[in-house]
N, C-alpha and C. Protein backbone atom coordinates (compact mmCIF):
# COMPACT_ATOMS: atom_id res chain seq x y z
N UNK A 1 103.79 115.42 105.82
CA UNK A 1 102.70 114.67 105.24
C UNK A 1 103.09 114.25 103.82
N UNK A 2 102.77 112.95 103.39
CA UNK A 2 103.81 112.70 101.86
C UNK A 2 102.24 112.78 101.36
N UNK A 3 102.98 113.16 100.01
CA UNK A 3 101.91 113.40 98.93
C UNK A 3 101.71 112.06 97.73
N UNK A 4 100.56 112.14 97.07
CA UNK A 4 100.91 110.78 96.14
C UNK A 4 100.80 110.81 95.08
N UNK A 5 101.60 110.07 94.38
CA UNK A 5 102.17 110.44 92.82
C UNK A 5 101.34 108.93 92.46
N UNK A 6 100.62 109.14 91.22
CA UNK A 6 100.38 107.62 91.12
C UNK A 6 100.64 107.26 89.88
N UNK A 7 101.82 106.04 90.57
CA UNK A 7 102.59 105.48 89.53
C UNK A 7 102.17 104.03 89.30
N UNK A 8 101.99 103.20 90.01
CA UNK A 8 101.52 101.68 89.81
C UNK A 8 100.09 101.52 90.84
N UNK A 9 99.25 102.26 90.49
CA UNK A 9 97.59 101.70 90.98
C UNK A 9 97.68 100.05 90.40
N UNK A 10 96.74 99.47 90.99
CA UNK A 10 96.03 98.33 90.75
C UNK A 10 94.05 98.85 90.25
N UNK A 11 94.02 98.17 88.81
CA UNK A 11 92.77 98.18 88.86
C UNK A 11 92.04 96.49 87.92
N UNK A 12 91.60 96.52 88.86
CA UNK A 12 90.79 95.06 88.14
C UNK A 12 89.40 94.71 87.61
N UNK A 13 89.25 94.50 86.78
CA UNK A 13 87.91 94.38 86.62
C UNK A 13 87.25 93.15 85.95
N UNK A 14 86.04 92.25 87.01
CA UNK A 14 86.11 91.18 86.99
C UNK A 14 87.09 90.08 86.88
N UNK A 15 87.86 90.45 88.16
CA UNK A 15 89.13 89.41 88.24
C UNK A 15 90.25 89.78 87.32
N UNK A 16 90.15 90.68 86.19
CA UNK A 16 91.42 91.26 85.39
C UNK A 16 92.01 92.30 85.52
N UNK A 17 93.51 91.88 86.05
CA UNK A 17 94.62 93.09 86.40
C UNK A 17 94.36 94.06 85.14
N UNK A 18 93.67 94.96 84.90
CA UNK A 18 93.71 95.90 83.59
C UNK A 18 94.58 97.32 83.85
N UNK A 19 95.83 96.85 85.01
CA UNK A 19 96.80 97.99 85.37
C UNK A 19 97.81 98.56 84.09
N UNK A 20 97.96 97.35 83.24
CA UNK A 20 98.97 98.42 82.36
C UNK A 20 98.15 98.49 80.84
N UNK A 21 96.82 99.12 80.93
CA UNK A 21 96.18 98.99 80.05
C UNK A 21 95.30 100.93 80.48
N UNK A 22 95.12 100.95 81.59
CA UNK A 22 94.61 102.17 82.17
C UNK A 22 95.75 103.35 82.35
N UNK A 23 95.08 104.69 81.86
CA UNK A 23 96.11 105.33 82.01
C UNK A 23 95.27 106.71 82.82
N UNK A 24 93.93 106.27 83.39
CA UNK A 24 93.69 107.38 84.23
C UNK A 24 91.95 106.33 85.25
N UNK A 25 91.93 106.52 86.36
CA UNK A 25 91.02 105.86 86.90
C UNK A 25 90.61 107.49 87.96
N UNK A 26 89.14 106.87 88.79
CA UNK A 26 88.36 107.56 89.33
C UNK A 26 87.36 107.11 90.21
N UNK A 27 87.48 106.96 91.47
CA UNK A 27 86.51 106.46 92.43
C UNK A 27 85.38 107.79 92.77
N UNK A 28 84.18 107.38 92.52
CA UNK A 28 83.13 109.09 92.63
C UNK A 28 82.44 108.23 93.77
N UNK A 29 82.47 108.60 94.78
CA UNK A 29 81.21 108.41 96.12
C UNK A 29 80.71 109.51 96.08
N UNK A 30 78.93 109.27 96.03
CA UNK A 30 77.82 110.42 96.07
C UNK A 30 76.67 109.74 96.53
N UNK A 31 76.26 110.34 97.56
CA UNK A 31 74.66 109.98 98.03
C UNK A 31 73.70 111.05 97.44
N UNK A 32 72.89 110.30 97.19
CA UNK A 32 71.55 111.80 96.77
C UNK A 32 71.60 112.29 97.77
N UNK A 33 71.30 114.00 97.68
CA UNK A 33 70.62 114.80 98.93
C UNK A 33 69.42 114.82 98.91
N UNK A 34 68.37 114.68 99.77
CA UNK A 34 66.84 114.58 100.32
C UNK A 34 66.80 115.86 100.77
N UNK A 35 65.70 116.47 100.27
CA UNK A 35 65.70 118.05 100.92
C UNK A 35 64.16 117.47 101.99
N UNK A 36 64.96 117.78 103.15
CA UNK A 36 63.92 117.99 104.79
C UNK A 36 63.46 119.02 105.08
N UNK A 37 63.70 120.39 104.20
CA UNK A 37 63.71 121.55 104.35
C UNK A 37 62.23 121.98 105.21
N UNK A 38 62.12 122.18 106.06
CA UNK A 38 60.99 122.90 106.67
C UNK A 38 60.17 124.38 107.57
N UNK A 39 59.10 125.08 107.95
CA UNK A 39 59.05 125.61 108.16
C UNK A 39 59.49 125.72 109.54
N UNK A 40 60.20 124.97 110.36
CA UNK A 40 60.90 125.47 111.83
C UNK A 40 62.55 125.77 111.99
N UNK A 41 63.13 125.66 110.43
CA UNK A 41 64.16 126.16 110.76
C UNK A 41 64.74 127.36 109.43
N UNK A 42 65.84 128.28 109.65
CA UNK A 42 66.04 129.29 109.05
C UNK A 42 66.78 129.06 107.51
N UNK A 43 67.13 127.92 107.14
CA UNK A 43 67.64 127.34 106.15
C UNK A 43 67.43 126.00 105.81
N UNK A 44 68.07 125.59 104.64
CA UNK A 44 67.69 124.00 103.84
C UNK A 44 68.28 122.93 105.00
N UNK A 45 67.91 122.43 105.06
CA UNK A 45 68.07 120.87 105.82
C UNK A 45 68.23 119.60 104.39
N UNK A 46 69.31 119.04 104.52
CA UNK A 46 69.35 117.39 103.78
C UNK A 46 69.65 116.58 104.85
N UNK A 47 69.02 115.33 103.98
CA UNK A 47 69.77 114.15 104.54
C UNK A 47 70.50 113.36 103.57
N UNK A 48 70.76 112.43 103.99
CA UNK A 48 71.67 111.21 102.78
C UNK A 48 70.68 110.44 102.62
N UNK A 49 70.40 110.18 100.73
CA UNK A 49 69.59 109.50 100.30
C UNK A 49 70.21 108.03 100.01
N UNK A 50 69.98 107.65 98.73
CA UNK A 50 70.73 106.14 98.28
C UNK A 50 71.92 106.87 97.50
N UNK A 51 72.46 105.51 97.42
CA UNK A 51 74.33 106.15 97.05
C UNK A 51 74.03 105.96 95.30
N UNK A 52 74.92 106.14 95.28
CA UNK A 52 75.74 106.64 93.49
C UNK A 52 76.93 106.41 93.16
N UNK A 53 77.35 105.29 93.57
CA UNK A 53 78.50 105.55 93.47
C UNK A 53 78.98 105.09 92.40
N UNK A 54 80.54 105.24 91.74
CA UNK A 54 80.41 105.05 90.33
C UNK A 54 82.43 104.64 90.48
N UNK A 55 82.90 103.77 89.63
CA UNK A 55 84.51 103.12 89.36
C UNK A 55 84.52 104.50 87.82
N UNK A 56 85.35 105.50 87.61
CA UNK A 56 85.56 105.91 86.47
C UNK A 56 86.88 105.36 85.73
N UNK A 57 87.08 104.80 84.61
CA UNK A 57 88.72 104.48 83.94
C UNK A 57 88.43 104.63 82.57
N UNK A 58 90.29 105.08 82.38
CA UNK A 58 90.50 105.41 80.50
C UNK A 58 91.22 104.17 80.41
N UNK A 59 90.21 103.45 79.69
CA UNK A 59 91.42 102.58 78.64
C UNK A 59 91.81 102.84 78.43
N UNK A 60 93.47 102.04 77.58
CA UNK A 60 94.51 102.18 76.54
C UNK A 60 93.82 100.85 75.75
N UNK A 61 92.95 101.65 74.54
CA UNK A 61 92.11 99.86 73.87
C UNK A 61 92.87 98.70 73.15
N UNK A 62 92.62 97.73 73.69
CA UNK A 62 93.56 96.80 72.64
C UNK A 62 92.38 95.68 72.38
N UNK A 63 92.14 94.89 71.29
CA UNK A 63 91.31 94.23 70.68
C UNK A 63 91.68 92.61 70.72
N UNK A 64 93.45 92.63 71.14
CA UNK A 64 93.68 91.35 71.33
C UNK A 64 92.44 90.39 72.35
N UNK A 65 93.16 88.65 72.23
CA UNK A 65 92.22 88.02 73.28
C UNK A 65 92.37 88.37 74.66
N UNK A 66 91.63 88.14 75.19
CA UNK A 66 92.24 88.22 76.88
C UNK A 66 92.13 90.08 77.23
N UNK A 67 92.05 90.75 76.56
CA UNK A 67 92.51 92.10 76.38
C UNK A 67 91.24 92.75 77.07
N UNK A 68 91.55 94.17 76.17
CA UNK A 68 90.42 95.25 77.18
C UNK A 68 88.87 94.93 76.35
N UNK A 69 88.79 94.83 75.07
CA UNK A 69 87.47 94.57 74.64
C UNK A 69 86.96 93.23 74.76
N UNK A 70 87.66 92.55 74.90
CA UNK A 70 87.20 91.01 74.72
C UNK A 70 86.50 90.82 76.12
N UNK A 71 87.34 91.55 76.72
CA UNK A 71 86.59 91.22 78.16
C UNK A 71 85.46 92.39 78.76
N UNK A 72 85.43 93.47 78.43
CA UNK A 72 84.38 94.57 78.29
C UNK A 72 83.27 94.08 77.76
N UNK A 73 83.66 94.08 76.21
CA UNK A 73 82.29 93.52 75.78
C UNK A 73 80.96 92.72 76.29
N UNK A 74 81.99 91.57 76.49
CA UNK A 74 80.40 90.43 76.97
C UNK A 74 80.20 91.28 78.34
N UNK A 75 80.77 91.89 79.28
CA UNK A 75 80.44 91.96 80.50
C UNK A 75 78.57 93.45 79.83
N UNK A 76 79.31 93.85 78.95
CA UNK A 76 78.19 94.71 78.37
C UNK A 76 77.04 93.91 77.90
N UNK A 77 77.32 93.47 76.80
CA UNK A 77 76.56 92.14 76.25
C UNK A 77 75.66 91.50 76.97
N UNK A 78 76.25 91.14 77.86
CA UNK A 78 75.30 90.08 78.70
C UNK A 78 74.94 90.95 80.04
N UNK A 79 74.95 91.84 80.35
CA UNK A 79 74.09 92.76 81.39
C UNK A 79 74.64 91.69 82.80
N UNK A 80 75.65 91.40 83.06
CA UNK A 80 75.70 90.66 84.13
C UNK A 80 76.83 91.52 85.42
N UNK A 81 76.65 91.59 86.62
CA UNK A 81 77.19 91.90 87.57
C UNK A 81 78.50 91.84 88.06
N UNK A 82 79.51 92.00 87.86
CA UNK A 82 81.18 91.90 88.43
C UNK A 82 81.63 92.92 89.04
N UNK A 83 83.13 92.28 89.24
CA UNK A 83 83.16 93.18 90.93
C UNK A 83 84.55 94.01 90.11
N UNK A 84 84.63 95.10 90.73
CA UNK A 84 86.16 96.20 90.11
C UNK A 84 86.57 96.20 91.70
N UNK A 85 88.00 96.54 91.46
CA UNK A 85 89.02 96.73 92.56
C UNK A 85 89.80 97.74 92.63
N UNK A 86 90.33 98.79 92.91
CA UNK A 86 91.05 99.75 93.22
C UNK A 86 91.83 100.22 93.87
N UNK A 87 93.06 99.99 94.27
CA UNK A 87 93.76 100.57 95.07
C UNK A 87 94.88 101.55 94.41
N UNK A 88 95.56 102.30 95.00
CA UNK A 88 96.40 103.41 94.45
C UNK A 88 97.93 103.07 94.34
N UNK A 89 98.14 101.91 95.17
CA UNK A 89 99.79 101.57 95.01
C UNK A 89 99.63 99.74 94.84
N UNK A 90 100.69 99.18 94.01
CA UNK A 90 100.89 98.14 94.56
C UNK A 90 102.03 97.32 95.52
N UNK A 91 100.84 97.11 96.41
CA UNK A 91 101.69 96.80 97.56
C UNK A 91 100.48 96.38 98.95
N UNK A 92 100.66 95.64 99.67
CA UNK A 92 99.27 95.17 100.44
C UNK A 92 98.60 96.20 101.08
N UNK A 93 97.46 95.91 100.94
CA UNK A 93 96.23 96.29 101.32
C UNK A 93 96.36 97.07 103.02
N UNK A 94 96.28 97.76 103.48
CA UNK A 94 96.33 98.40 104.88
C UNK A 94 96.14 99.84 104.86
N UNK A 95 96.16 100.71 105.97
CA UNK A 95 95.57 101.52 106.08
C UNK A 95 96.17 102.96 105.44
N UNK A 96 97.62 102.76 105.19
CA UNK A 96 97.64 103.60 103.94
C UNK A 96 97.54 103.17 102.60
N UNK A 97 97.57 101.92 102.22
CA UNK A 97 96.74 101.47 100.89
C UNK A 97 95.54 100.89 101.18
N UNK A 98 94.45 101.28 100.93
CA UNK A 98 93.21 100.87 101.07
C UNK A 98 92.98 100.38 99.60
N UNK A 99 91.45 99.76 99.45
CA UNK A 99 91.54 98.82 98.58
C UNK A 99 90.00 99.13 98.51
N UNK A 100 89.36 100.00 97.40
CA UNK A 100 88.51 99.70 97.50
C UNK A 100 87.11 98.92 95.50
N UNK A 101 86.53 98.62 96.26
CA UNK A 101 85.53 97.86 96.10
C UNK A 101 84.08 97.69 95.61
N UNK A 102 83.45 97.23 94.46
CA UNK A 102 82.17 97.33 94.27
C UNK A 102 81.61 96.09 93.30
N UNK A 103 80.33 95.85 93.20
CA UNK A 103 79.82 94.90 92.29
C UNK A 103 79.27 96.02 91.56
N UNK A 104 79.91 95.90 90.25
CA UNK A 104 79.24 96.82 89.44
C UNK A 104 78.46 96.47 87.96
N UNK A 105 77.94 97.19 86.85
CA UNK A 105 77.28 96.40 85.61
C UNK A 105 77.85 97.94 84.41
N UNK A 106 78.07 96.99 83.38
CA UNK A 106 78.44 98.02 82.18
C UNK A 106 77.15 98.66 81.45
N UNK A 107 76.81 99.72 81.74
CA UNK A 107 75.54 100.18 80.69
C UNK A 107 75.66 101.09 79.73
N UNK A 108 76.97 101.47 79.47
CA UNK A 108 77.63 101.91 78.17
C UNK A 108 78.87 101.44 78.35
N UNK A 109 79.19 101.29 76.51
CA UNK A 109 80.51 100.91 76.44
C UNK A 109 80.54 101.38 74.92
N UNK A 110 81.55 102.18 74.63
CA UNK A 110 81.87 102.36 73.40
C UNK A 110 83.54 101.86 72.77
N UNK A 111 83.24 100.71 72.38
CA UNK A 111 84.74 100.58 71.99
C UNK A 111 86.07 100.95 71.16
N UNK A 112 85.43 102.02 70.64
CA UNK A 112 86.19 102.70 69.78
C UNK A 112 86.52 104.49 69.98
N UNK A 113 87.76 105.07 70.00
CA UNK A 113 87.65 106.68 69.91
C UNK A 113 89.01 106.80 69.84
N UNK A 114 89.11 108.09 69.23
CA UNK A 114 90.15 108.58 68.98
C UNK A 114 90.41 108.84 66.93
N UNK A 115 91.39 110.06 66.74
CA UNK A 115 91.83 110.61 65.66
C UNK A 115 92.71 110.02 65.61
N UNK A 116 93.27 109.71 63.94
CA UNK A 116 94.27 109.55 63.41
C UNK A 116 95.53 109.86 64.06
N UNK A 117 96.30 108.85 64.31
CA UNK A 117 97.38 109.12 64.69
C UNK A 117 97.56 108.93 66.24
N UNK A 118 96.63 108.77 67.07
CA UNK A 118 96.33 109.22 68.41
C UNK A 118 95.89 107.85 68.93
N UNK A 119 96.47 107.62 70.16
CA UNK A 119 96.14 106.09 70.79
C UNK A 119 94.74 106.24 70.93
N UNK A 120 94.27 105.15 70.86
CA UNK A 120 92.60 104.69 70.94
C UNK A 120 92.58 104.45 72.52
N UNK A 121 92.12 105.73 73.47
CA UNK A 121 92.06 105.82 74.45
C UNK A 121 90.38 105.86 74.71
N UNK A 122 89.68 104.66 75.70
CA UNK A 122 88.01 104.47 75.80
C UNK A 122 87.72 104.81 77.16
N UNK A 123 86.95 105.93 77.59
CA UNK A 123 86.51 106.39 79.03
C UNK A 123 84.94 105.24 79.17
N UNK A 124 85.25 104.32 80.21
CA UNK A 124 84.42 103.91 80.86
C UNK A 124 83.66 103.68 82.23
N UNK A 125 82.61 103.93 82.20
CA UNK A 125 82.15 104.31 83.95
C UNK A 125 81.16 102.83 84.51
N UNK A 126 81.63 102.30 85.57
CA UNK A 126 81.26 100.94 86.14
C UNK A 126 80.43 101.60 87.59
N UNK A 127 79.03 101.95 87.14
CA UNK A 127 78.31 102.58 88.23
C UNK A 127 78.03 100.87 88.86
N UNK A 128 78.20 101.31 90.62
CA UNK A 128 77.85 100.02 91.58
C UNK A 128 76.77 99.44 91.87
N UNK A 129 76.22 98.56 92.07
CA UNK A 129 74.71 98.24 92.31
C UNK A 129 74.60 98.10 94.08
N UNK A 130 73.38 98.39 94.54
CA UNK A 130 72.72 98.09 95.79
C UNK A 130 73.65 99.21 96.64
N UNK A 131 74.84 98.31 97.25
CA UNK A 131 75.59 99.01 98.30
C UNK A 131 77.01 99.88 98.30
N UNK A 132 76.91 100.01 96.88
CA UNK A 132 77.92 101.28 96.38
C UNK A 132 79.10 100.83 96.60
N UNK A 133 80.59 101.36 96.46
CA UNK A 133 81.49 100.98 96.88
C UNK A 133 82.08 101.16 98.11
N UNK A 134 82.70 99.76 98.46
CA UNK A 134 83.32 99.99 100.18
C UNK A 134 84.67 100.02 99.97
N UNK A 135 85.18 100.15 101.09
CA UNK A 135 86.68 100.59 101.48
C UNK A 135 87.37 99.90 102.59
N UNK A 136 88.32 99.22 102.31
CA UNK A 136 88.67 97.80 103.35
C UNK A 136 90.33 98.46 103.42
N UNK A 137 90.85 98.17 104.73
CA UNK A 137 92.13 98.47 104.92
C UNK A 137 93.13 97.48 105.07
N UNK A 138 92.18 95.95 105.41
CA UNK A 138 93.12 95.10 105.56
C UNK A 138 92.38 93.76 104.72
């Protein structure tokens, strides 16, 4: 069974390769649990509620045009909807590289962190709207 080292992910956000700008990403799938719990059986019962799902990535910040804030920002700014992309290697899309997928909105963004001396590394989370993120093989 090969194991995976990840060396060249793809991550995009709103149409921008932001691969050699990221130096750690995070796909979180979570449905709420619904407690069904009732008096005819001997323990908790759930079901699957609405999803949660959430794109996690660390910038490497750069302020140039075209760059990681210029294009963060307004997507913050203006409260508007874009899509992130994810896959773990580059190389096409199939069923050991899957590719996955979401329309998501920025509702924090802090563009600045880090000490003296220390790359200005920015953790940002691109939670999905409506239908959470999917997962396409081809």
């Amino acid at each position: 069974m090969a194991k995976l080292v990840l060396k060249d992910a793809v991550i995009t956000i709103n149409g921008v390769d932001f691969s050699d700008h990221i130096s750690q990403v995070e796909i979180n799938m979570k449905k709420a649990a619904i407690d069904t719990t009732n008096f005819s059986g001997g323990g908790k019962e759930q079901v699957a509620g609405l999803k949660d799902d959430e794109f996690g990535v660390t910038f490497q910040q750069d302020f140039d045009a075209a760059s990681v804030d210029s294009v963060l920002y307004p997507l913050y700014d203006t409260e508007v909807e874009f899509p992130v992309t994810v896959k773990a290697r580059n190389a096409p899309t199939s069923a050991s590289n899957p590719i996955y997928s979401g329309t998501c909105i920025l509702l924090e963004y802090s563009p600045l962190n880090g000490k003296v001396g220390d790359l200005s590394e920015i953790k940002v989370k691109f939670p999905s709207q409506r239908s959470g993120i999917a997962r396409a093989v081809a």
